[in-house]
C-alpha atoms as a PDB file:
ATOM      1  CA  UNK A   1       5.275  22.360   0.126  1.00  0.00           C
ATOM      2  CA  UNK A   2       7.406  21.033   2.988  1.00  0.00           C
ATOM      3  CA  UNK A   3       9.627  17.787   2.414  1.00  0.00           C
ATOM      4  CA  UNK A   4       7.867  14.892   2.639  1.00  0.00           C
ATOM      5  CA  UNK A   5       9.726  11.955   4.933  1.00  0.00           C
ATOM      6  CA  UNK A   6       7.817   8.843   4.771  1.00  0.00           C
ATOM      7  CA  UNK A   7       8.613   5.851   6.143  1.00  0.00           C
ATOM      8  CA  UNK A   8       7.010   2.357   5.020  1.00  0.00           C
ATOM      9  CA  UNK A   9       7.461  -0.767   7.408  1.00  0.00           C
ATOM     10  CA  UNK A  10       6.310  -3.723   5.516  1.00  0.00           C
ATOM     11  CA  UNK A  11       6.357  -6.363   3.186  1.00  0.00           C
ATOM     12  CA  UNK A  12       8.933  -6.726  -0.157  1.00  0.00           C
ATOM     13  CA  UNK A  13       8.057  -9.878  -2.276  1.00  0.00           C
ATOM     14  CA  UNK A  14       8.782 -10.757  -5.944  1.00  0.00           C
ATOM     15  CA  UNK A  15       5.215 -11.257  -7.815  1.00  0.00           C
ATOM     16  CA  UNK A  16       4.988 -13.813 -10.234  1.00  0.00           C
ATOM     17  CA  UNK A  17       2.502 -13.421 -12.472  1.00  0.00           C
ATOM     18  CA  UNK A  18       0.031 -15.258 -15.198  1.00  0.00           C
ATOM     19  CA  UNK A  19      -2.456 -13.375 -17.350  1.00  0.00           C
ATOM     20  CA  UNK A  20      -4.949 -15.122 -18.708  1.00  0.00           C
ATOM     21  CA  UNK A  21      -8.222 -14.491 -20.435  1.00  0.00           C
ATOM     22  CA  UNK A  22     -10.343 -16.745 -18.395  1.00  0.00           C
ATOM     23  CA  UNK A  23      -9.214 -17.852 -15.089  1.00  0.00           C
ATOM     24  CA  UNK A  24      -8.838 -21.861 -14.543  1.00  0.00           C
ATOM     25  CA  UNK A  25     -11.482 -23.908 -12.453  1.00  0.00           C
ATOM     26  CA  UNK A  26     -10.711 -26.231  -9.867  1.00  0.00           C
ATOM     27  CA  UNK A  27      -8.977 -29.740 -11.361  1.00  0.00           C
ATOM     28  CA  UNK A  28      -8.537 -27.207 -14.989  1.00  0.00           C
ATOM     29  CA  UNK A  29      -5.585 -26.302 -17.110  1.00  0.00           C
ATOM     30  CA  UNK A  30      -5.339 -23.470 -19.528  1.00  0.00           C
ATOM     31  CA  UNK A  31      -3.364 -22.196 -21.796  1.00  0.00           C
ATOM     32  CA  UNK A  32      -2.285 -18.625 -20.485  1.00  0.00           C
ATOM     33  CA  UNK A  33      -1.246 -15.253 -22.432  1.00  0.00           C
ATOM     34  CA  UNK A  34       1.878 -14.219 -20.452  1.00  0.00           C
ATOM     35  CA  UNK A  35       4.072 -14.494 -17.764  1.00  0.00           C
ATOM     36  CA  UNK A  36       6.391 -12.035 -15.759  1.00  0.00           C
ATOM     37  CA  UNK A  37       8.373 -11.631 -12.880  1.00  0.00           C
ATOM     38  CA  UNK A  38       7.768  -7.894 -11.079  1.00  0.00           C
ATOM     39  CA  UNK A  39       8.753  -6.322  -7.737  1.00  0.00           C
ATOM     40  CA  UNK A  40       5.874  -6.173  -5.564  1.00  0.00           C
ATOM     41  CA  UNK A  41       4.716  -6.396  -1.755  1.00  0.00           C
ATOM     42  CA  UNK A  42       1.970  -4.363  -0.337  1.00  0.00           C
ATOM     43  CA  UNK A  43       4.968  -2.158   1.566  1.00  0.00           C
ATOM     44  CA  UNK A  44       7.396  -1.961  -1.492  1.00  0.00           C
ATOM     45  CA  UNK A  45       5.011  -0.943  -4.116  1.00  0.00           C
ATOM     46  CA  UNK A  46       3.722   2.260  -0.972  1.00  0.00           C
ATOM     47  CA  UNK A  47       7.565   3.172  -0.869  1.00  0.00           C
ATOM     48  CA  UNK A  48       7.896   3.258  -4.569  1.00  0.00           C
ATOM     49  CA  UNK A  49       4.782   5.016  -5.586  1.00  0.00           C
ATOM     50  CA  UNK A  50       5.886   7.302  -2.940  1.00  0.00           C
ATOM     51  CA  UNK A  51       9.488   7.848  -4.390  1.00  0.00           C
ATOM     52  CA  UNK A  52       8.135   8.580  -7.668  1.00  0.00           C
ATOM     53  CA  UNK A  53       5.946  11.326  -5.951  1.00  0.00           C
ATOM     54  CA  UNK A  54       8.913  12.881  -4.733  1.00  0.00           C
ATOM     55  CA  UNK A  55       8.881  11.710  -1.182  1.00  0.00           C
ATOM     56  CA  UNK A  56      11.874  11.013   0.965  1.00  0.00           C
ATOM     57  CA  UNK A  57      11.054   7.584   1.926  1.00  0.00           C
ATOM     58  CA  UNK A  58      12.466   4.741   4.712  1.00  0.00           C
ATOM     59  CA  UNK A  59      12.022   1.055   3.801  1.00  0.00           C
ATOM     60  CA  UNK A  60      11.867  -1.028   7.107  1.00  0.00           C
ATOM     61  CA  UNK A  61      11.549  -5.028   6.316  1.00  0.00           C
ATOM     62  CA  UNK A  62      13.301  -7.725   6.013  1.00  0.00           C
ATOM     63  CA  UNK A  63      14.689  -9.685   2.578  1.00  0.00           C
ATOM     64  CA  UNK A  64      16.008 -13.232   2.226  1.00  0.00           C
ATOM     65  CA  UNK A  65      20.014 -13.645   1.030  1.00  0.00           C
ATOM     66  CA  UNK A  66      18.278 -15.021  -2.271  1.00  0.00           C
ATOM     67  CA  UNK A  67      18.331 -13.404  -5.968  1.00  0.00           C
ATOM     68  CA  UNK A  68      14.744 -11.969  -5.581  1.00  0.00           C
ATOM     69  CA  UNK A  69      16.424 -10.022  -1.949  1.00  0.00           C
ATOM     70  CA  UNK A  70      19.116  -9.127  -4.506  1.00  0.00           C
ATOM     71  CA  UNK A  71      16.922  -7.926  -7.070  1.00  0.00           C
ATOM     72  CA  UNK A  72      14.478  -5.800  -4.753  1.00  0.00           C
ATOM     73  CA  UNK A  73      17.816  -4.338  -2.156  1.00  0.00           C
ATOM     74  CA  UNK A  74      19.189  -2.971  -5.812  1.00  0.00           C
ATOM     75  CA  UNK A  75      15.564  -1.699  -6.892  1.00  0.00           C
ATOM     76  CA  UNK A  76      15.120   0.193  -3.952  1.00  0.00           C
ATOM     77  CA  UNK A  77      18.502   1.833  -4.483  1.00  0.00           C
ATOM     78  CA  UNK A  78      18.265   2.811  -7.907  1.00  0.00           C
ATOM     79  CA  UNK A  79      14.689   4.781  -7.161  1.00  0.00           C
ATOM     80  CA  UNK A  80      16.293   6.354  -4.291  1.00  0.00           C
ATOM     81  CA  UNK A  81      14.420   4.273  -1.465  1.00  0.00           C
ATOM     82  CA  UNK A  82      16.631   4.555   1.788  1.00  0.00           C
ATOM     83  CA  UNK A  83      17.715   0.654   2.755  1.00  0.00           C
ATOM     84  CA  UNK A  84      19.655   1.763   6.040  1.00  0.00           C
ATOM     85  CA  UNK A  85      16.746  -0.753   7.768  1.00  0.00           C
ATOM     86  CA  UNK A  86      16.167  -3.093   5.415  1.00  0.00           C
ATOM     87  CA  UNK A  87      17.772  -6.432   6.704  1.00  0.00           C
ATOM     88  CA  UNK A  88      18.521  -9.546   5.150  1.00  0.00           C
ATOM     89  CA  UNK A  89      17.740 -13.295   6.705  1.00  0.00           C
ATOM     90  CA  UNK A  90      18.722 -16.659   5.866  1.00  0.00           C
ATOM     91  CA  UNK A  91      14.846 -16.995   5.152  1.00  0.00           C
ATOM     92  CA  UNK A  92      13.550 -16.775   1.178  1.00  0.00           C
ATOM     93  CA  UNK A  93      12.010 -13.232   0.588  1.00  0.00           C
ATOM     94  CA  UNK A  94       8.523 -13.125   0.440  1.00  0.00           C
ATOM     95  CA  UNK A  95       6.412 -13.916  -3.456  1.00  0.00           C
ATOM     96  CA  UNK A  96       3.105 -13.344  -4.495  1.00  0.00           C
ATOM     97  CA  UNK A  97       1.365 -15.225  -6.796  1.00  0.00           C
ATOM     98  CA  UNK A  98      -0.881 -13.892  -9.061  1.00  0.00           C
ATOM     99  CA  UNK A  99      -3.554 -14.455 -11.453  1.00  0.00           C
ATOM    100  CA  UNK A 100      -4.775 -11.957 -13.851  1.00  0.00           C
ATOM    101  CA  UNK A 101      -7.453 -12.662 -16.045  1.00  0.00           C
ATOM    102  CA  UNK A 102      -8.609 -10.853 -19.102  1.00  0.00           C
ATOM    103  CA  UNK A 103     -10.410  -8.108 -17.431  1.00  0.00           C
ATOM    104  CA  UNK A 104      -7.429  -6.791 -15.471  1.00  0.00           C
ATOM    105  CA  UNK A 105      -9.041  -8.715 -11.736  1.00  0.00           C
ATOM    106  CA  UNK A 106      -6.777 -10.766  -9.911  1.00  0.00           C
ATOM    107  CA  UNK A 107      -6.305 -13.145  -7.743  1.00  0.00           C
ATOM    108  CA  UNK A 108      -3.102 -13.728  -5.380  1.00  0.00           C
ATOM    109  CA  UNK A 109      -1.701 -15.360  -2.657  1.00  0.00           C
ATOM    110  CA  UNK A 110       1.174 -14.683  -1.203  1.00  0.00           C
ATOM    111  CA  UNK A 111       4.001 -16.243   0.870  1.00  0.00           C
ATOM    112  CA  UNK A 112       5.508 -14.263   3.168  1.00  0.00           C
ATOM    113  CA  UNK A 113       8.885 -15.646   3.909  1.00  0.00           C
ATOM    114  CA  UNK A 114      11.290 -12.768   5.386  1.00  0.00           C
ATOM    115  CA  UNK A 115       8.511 -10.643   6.075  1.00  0.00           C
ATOM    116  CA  UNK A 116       7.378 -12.040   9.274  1.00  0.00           C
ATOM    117  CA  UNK A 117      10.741 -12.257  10.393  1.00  0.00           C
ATOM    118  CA  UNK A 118      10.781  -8.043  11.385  1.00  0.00           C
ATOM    119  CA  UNK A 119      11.452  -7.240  14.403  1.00  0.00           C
ATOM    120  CA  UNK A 120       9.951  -4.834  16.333  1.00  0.00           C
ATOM    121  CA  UNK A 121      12.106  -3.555  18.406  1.00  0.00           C
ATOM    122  CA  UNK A 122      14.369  -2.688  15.136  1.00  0.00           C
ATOM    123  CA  UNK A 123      11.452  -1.491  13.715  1.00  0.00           C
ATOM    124  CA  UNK A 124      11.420   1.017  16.659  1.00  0.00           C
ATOM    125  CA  UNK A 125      14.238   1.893  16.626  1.00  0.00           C
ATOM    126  CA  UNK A 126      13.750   3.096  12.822  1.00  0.00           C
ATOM    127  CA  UNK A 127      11.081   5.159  13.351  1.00  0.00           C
ATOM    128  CA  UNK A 128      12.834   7.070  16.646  1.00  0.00           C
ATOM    129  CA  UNK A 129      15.915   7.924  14.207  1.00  0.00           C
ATOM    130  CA  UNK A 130      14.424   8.882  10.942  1.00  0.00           C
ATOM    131  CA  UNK A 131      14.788  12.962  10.930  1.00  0.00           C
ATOM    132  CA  UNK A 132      11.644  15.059   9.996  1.00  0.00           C
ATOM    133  CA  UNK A 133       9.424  11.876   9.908  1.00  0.00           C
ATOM    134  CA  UNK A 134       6.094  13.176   8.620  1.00  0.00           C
ATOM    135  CA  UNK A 135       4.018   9.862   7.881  1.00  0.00           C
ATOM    136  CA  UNK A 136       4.469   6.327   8.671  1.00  0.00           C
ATOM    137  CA  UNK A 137       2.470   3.718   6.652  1.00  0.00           C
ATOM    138  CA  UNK A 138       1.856   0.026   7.560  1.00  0.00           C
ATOM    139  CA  UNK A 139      -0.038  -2.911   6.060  1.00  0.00           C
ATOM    140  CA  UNK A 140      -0.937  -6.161   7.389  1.00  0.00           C
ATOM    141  CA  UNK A 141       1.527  -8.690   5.416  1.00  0.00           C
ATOM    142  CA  UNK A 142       3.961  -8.204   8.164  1.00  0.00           C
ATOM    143  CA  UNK A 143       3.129  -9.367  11.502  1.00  0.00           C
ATOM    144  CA  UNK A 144       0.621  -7.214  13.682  1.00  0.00           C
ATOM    145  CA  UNK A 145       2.794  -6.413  16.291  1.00  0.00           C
ATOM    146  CA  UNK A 146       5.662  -4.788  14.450  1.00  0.00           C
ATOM    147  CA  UNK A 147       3.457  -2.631  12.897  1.00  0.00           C
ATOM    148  CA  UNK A 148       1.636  -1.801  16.287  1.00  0.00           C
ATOM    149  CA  UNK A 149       5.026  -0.973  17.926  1.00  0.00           C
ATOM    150  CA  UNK A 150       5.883   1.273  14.387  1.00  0.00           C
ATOM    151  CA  UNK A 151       2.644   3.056  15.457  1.00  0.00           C
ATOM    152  CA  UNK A 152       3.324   3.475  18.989  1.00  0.00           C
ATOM    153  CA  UNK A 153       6.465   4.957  18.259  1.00  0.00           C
ATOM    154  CA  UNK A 154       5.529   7.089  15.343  1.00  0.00           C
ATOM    155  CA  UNK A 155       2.575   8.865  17.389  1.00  0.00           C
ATOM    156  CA  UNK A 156       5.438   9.503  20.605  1.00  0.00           C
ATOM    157  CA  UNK A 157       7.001  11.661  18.062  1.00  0.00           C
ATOM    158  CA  UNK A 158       3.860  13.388  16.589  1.00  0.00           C
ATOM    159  CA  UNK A 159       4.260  11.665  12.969  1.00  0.00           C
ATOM    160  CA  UNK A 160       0.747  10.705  11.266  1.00  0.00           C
ATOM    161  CA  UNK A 161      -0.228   6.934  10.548  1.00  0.00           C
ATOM    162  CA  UNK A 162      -2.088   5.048   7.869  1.00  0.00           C
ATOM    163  CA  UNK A 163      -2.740   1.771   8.240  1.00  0.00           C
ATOM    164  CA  UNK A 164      -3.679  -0.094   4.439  1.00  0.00           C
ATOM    165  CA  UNK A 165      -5.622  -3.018   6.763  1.00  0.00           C
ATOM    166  CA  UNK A 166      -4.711  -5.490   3.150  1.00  0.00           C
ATOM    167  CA  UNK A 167      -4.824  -8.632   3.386  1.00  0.00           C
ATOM    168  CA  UNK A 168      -7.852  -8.739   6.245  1.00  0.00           C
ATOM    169  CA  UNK A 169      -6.924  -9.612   9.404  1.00  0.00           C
ATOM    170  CA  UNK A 170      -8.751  -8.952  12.773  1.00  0.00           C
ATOM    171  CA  UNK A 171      -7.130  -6.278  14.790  1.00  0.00           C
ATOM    172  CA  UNK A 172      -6.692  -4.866  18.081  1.00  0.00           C
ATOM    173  CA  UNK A 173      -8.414  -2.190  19.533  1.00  0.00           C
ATOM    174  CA  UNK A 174      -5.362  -0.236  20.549  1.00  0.00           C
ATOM    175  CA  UNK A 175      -3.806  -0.810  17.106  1.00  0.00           C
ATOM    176  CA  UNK A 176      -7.148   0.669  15.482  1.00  0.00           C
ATOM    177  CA  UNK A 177      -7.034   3.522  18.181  1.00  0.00           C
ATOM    178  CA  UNK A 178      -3.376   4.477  16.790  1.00  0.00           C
ATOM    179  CA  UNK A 179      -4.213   4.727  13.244  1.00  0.00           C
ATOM    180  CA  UNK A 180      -4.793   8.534  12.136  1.00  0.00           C
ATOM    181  CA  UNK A 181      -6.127   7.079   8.730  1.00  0.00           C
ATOM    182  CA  UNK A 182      -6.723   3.768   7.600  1.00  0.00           C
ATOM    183  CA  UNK A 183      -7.817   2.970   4.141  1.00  0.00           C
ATOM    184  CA  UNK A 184      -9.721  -0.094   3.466  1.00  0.00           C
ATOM    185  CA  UNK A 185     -11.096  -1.321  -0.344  1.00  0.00           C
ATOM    186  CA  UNK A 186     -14.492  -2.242  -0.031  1.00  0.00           C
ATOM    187  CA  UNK A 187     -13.807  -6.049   0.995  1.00  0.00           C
ATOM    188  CA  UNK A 188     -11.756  -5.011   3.807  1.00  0.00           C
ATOM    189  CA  UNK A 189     -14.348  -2.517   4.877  1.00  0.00           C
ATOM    190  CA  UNK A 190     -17.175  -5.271   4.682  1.00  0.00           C
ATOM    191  CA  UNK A 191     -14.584  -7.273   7.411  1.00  0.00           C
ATOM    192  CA  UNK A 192     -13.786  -4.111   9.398  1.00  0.00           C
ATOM    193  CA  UNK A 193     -17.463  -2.774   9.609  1.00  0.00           C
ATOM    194  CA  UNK A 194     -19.985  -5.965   8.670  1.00  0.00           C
ATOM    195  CA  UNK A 195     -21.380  -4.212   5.818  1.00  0.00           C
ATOM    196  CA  UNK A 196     -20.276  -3.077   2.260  1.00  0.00           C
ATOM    197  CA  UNK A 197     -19.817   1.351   2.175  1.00  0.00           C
ATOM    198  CA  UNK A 198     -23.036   1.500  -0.004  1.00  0.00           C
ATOM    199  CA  UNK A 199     -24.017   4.788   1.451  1.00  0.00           C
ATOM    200  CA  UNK A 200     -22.936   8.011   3.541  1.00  0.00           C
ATOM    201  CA  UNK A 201     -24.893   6.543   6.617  1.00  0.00           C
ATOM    202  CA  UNK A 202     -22.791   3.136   6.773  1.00  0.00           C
ATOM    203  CA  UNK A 203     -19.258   5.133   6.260  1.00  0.00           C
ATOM    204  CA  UNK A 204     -20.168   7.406   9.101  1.00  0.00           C
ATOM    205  CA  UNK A 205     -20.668   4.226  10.841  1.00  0.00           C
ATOM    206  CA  UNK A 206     -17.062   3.169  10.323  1.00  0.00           C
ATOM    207  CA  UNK A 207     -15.140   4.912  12.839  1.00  0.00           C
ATOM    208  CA  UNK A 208     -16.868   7.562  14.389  1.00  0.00           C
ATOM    209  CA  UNK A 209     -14.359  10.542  15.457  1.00  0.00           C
ATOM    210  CA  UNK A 210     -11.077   9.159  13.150  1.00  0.00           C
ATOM    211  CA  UNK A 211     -10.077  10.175   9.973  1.00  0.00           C
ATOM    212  CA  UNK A 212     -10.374   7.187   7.184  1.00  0.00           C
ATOM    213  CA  UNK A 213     -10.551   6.574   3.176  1.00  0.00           C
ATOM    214  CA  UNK A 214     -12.548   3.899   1.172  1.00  0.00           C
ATOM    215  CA  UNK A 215     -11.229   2.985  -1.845  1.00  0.00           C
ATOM    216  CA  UNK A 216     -14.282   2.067  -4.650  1.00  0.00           C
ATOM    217  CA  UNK A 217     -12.167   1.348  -7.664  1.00  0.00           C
ATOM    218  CA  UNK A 218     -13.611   2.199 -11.179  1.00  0.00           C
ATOM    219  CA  UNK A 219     -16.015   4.350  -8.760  1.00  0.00           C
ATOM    220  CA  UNK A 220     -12.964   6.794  -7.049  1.00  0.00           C
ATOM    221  CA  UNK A 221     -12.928   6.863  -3.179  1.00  0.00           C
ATOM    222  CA  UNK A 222     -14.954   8.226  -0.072  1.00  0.00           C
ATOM    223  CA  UNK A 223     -13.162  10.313   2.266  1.00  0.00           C
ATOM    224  CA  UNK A 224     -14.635  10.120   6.031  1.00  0.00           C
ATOM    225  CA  UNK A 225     -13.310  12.887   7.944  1.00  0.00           C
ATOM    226  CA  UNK A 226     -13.736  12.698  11.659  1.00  0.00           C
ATOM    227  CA  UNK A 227     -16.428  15.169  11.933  1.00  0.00           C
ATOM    228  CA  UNK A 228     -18.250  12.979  10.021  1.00  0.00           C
ATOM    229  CA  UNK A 229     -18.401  14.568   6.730  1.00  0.00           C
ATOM    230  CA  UNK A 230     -18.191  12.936   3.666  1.00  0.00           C
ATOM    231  CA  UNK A 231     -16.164  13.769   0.603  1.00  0.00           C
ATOM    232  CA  UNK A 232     -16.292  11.476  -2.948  1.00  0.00           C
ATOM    233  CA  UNK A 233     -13.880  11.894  -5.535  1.00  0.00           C
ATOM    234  CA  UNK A 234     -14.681   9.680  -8.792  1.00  0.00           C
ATOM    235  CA  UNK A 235     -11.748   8.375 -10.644  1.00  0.00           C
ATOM    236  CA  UNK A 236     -11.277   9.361 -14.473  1.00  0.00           C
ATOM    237  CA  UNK A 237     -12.546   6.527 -17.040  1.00  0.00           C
ATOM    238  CA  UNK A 238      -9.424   4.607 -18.402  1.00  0.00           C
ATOM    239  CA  UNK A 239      -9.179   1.242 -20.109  1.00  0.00           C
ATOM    240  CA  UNK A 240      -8.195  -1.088 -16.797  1.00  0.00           C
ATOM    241  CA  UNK A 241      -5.781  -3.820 -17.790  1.00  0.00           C
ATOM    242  CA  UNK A 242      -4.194  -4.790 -14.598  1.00  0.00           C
ATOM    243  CA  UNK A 243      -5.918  -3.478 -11.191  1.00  0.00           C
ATOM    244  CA  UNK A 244      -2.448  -5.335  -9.089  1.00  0.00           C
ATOM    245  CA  UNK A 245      -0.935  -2.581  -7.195  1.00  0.00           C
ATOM    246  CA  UNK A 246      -3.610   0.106  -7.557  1.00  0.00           C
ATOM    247  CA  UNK A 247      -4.479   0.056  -3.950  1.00  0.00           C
ATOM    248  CA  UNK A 248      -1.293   0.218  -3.195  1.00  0.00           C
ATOM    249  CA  UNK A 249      -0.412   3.552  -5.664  1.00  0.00           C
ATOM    250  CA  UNK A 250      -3.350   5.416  -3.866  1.00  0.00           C
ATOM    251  CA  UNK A 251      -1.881   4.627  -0.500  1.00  0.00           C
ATOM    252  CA  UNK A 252       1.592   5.702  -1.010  1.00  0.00           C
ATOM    253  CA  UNK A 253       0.324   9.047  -2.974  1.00  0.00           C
ATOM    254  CA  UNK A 254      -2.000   9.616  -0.425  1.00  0.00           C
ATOM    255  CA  UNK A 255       0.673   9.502   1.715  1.00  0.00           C
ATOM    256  CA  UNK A 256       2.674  11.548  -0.079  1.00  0.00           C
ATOM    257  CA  UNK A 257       0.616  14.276   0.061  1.00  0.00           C
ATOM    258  CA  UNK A 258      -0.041  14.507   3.467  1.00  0.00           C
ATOM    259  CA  UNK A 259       3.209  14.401   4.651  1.00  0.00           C
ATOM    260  CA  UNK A 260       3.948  17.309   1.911  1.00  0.00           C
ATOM    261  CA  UNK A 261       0.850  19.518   3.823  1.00  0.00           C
ATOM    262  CA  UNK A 262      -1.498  19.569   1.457  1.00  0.00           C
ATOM    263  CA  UNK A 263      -5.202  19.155   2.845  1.00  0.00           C
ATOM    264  CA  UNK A 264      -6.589  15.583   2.562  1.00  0.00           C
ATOM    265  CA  UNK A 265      -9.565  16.468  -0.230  1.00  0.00           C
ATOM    266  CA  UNK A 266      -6.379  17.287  -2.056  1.00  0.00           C
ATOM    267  CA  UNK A 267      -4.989  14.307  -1.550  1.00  0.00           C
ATOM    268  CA  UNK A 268      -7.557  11.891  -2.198  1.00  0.00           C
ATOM    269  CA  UNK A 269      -7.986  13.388  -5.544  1.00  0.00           C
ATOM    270  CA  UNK A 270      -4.114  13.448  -6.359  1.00  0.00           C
ATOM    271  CA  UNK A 271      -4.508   9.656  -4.692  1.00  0.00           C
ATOM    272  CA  UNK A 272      -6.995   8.595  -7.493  1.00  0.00           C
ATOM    273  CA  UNK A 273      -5.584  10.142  -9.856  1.00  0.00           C
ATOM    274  CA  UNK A 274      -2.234   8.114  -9.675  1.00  0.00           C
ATOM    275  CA  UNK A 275      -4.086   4.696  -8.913  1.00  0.00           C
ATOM    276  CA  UNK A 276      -6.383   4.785 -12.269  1.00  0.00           C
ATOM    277  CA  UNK A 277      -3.430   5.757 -14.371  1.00  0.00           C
ATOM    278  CA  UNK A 278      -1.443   2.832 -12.888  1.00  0.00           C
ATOM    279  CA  UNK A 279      -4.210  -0.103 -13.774  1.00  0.00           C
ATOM    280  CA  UNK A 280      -3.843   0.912 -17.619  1.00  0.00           C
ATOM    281  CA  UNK A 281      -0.534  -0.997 -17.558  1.00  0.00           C
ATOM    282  CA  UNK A 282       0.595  -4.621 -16.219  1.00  0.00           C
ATOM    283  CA  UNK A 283       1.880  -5.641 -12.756  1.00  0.00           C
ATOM    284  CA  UNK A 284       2.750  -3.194  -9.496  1.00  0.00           C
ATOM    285  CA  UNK A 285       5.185  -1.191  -9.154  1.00  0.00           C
ATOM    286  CA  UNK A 286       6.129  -1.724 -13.439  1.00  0.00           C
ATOM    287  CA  UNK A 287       2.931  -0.099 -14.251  1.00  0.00           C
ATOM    288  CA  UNK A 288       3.369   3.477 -11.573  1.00  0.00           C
ATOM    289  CA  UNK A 289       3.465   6.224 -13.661  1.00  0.00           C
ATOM    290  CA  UNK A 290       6.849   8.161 -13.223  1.00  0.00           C
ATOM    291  CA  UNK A 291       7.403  11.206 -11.002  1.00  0.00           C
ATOM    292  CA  UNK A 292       7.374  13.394 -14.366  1.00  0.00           C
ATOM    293  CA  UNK A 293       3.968  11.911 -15.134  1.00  0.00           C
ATOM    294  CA  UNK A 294       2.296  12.868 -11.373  1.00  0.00           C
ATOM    295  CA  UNK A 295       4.090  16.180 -11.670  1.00  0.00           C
ATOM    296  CA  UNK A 296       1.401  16.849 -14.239  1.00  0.00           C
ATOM    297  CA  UNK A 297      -1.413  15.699 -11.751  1.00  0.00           C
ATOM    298  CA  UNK A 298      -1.314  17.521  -8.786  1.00  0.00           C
END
C-alpha cells in the first residue's frame, strides 16, 4: 500500500461527559454514574482514528490559548498528528457536552468557540502545501465556507474528499458537487434526502452519479457507488457501551484506506470494523482501538 497523507480541517473540542442510567427530564435531577473529561471534536477524533491506522495526517483548526488548547496541541503531538496549521486564538476552544445514558446513546451539544474562527484562506493555503495529499476530510462543526474552500482546493490538486455532513446543516449545491464521498448516519440522511435509507431504491435516490456511505450502526453501513450499485457490510455483534465517536472512527478509517489504495468495499468493511470495536469502551477518541489492534483487522 502507498502512504496515506490525510488531512482533516475541522473542529478540536474537549468533551465533558455524564453517564447515566436514565437520562434526566425537563425541570429533573439525577444522580449520575460518572464523569470524565476526553479529547473530542468531530475533526480531532477523524485525525486520530486516522493516526492510529497508520496515516500521515494534517490537523487544520483553530484552539483557544486555554488549558483544554493546551491539552489537545500536546495530544496531537504525542500521536504523531502534524500541528504545523493548527492555530491558537484568544477565543476558548470548542467543548461538547454530553450525555450518555445506560445504553451507550447520547446526547450532546456542543460549543464551538475557536472553531469558527478558521480561516479559509489559511485553510487553503494548507491544503496547496501538504506533499502527497491523498484525502481531505471535512465536517460541518466548522463553518461551511472553510470547508468549501478546503474542497475547492483539494480537488485543483486531484486529492479525494469526504464530507461527514455531522451536525446537519443545509448545504450548497457546489459544496455537495465537490464532495467525492460523503457519509451521512441515518438522521443526517433523513435531512439530506427527506426520507430514512430503508431500502436500496431510496439510497440510489441519494445522489445519483457520486460516490457516498450510510452509516446504520448496530446494522453496519450501505455503500452507494456511483453506478448505482449497492454494497452492505453488517457490523460484528459487540456489547455497545458508549456509541460517542463511532461515526467519527468509521470516517477517519474509511479514510484511511482510501488514501492507502485499497478499493472502497475494502474499506467500508475495515471502516466498520474499527467503529464497533470503538463503542465497547467510553468516550471518543479514549475508546479507538490502537494501531496494533486495526493491524489485526484489515
Amino acid at each position: 500500500m502507498s502512504k496515506a497523507v490525510v488531512a482533516v480541517v475541522g473542529s478540536a473540542m474537549m468533551d465533558l461527559t455524564a453517564y447515566a442510567p436514565v437520562l434526566p427530564q425537563p425541570g429533573e435531577t439525577l444522580v449520575g454514574d460518572l464523569f470524565s473529561t476526553g479529547f473530542g471534536g468531530k475533526g480531532a477524533n477523524q485525525a486520530v482514528i486516522a493516526a492510529h491506522c497508520g496515516a500521515e495526517v494534517h490537523f487544520i483548526g483553530k484552539l483557544g490559548r486555554d488549558l483544554f488548547g493546551d491539552s489537545i496541541a500536546t495530544n496531537f503531538s504525542t500521536l504523531g498528528i502534524n500541528s504545523y496549521y493548527l492555530e491558537r486564538t484568544d477565543t476558548p476552544t470548542g467543548v461538547a457536552h454530553i450525555w450518555v445514558d445506560g445504553a451507550g446513546e447520547n446526547r450532546i451539544v456542543i460549543i464551538p468557540g475557536a472553531n469558527h474562527e478558521i480561516e479559509s484562506s489559511k485553510a487553503v493555503a494548507a491544503i496547496e502545501s501538504i506533499e502527497d495529499l491523498a484525502v481531505v476530510i471535512a465536517q460541518c462543526e466548522i463553518r461551511q465556507g472553510v470547508s468549501l474552500a478546503t474542497f475547492r482546493a483539494a480537488k485543483a490538486r486531484g486529492s479525494i474528499t469526504i464530507l461527514n455532513p455531522a451536525p446537519y446543516q443545509e448545504l450548497t449545491q457546489e459544496f455537495l458537487e465537490l464532495c467525492d464521498w460523503i457519509i451521512p448516519n441515518e438522521t443526517e440522511f433523513r435531512e439530506l434526502h427527506g426520507q430514512l435509507p430503508t431500502s436500496d431504491e431510496i439510497l440510489r435516490e441519494f445522489r445519483p452519479g457520486k460516490n457516498s456511505v450510510v452509516t446504520l450502526g448496530s446494522l453496519g453501513a450501505a455503500l452507494i457507488n456511483a453506478d448505482g450499485s449497492i454494497i452492505r457490510t453488517s457490523a460484528p455483534i459487540v456489547n455497545a457501551v458508549d456509541t460517542t465517536g463511532a461515526g467519527d472512527a468509521f470516517v477517519g478509517t474509511f479514510a484511511y484506506a482510501l488514501a492507502s489504495g485499497l478499493s472502497s468495499d475494502k474499506a467500508l468493511a475495515l471502516g466498520i470494523k474499527v467503529a464497533s470495536l470503538s463503542v465497547t469502551k467510553k468516550g471518543a477518541q479514549s475508546s479507538y482501538p490502537t494501531q496494533a489492534e486495526i493491524s489485526t483487522l484489515s
